[in-house]
Protein backbone atom coordinates (compact mmCIF):
# COMPACT_ATOMS: atom_id res chain seq x y z
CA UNK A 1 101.26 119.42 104.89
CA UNK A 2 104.77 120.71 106.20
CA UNK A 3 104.15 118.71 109.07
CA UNK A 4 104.80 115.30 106.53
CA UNK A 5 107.74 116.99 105.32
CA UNK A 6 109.27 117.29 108.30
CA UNK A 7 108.59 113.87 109.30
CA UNK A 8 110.26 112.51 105.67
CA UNK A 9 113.31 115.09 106.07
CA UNK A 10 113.43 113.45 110.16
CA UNK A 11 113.33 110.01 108.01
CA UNK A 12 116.22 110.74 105.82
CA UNK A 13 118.30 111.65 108.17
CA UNK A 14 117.61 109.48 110.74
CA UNK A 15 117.99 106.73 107.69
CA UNK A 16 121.74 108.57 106.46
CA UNK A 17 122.66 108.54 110.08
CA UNK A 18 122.15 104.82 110.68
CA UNK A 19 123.87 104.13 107.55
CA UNK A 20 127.15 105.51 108.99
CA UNK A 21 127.23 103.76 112.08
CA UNK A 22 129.14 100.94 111.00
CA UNK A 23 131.67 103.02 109.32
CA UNK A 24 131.92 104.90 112.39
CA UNK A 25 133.17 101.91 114.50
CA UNK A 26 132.17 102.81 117.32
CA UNK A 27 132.42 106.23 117.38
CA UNK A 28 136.55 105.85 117.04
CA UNK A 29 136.26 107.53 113.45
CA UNK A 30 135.38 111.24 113.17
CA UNK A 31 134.14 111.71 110.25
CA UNK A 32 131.82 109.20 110.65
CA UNK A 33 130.95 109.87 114.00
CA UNK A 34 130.27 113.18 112.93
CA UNK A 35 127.87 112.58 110.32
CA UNK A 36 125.93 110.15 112.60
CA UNK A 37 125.32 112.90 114.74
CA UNK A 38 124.58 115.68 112.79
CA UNK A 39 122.09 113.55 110.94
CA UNK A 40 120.32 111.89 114.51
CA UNK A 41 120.27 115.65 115.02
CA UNK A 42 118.31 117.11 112.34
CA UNK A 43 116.33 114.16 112.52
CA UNK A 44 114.94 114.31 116.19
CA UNK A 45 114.55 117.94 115.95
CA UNK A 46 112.24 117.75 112.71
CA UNK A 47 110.44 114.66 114.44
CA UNK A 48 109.72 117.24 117.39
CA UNK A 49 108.30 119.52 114.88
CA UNK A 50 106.27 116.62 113.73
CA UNK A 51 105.04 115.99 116.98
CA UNK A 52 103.23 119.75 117.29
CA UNK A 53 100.54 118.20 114.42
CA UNK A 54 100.74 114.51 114.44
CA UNK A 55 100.42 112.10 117.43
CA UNK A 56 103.09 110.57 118.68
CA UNK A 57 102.43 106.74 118.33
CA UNK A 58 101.50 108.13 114.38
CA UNK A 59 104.31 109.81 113.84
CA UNK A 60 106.20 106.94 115.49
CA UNK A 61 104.48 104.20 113.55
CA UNK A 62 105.34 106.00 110.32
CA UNK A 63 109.39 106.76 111.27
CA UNK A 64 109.96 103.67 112.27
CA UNK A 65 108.32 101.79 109.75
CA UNK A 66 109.46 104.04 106.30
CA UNK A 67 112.85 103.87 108.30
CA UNK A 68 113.00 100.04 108.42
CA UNK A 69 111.89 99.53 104.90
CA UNK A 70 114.27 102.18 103.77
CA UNK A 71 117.54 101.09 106.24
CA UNK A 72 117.14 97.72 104.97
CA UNK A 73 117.37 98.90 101.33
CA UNK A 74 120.54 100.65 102.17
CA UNK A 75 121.83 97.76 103.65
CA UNK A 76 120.94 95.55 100.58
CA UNK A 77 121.79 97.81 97.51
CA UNK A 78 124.99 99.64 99.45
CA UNK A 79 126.06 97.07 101.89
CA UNK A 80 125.65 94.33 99.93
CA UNK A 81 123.28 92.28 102.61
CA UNK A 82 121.16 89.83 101.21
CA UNK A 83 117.57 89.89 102.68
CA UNK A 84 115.99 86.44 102.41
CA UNK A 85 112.45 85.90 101.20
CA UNK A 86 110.79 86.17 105.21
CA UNK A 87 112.85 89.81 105.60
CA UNK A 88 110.95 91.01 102.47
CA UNK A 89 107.53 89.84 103.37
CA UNK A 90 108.16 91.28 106.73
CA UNK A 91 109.42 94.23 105.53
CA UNK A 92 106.53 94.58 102.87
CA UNK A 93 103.99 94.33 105.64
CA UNK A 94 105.75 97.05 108.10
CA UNK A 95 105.43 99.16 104.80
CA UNK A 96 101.75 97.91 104.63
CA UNK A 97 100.78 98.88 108.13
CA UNK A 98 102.40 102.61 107.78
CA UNK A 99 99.74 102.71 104.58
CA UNK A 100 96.44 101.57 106.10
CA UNK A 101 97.58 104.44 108.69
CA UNK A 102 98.14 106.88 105.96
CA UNK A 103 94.80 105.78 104.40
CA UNK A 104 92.58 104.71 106.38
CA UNK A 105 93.00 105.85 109.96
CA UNK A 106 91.37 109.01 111.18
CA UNK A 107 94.38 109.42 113.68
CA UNK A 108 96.23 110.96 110.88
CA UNK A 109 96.37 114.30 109.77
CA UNK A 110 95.00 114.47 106.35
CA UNK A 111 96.30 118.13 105.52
């Protein structure tokens, strides 16, 4: 199981990272700039730990799908970007897809 916490810390960061690249502007703003990379970081080294347990197109599947789902709820509730009504379907069925991997697919570490 610590291999799927790992891969949700990876997430978060990954996710806190991307959310302070437009504040960093380019990397011209250090604070910024420094939290992006701290955060892309942590993230790609926890992902590498993922990648000891889980395959990689799994592991993928489910970072870049949770990440999508949850970067475009950042964007919405902090950023104040509206997502029209073909973003959310499209986002519900990335979130969809990284289930009936979860669930259903012997690919994925159960344990």
């Amino acid at each position: 199981m610590l291999h799927w916490l790992y891969l949700s810390v990876a997430i978060v960061a990954e996710v806190i990272g991307t959310s302070f690249l437009k504040s960093a502007e380019g990397f011209t703003r250090i604070g910024p700039s420094i939290i992006v990379l701290v955060c892309y970081g942590i993230a790609f080294y926890l992902l590498s730990l993922t990648l000891k347990t889980i395959p990689v197109g799994i592991a993928y599947a489910v970072w870049s799908g949770v990440g999508i789902a949850l970067i475009a709820l950042v964007g919405w509730i902090v950023l104040g970007q509206a997502l029209d009504t073909p973003a959310i379907i499209g986002i519900g069925l990335i979130v969809s897809g990284v289930v009936v991997l979860n669930i259903f697919s012997s690919s994925t570490p159960h344990g």
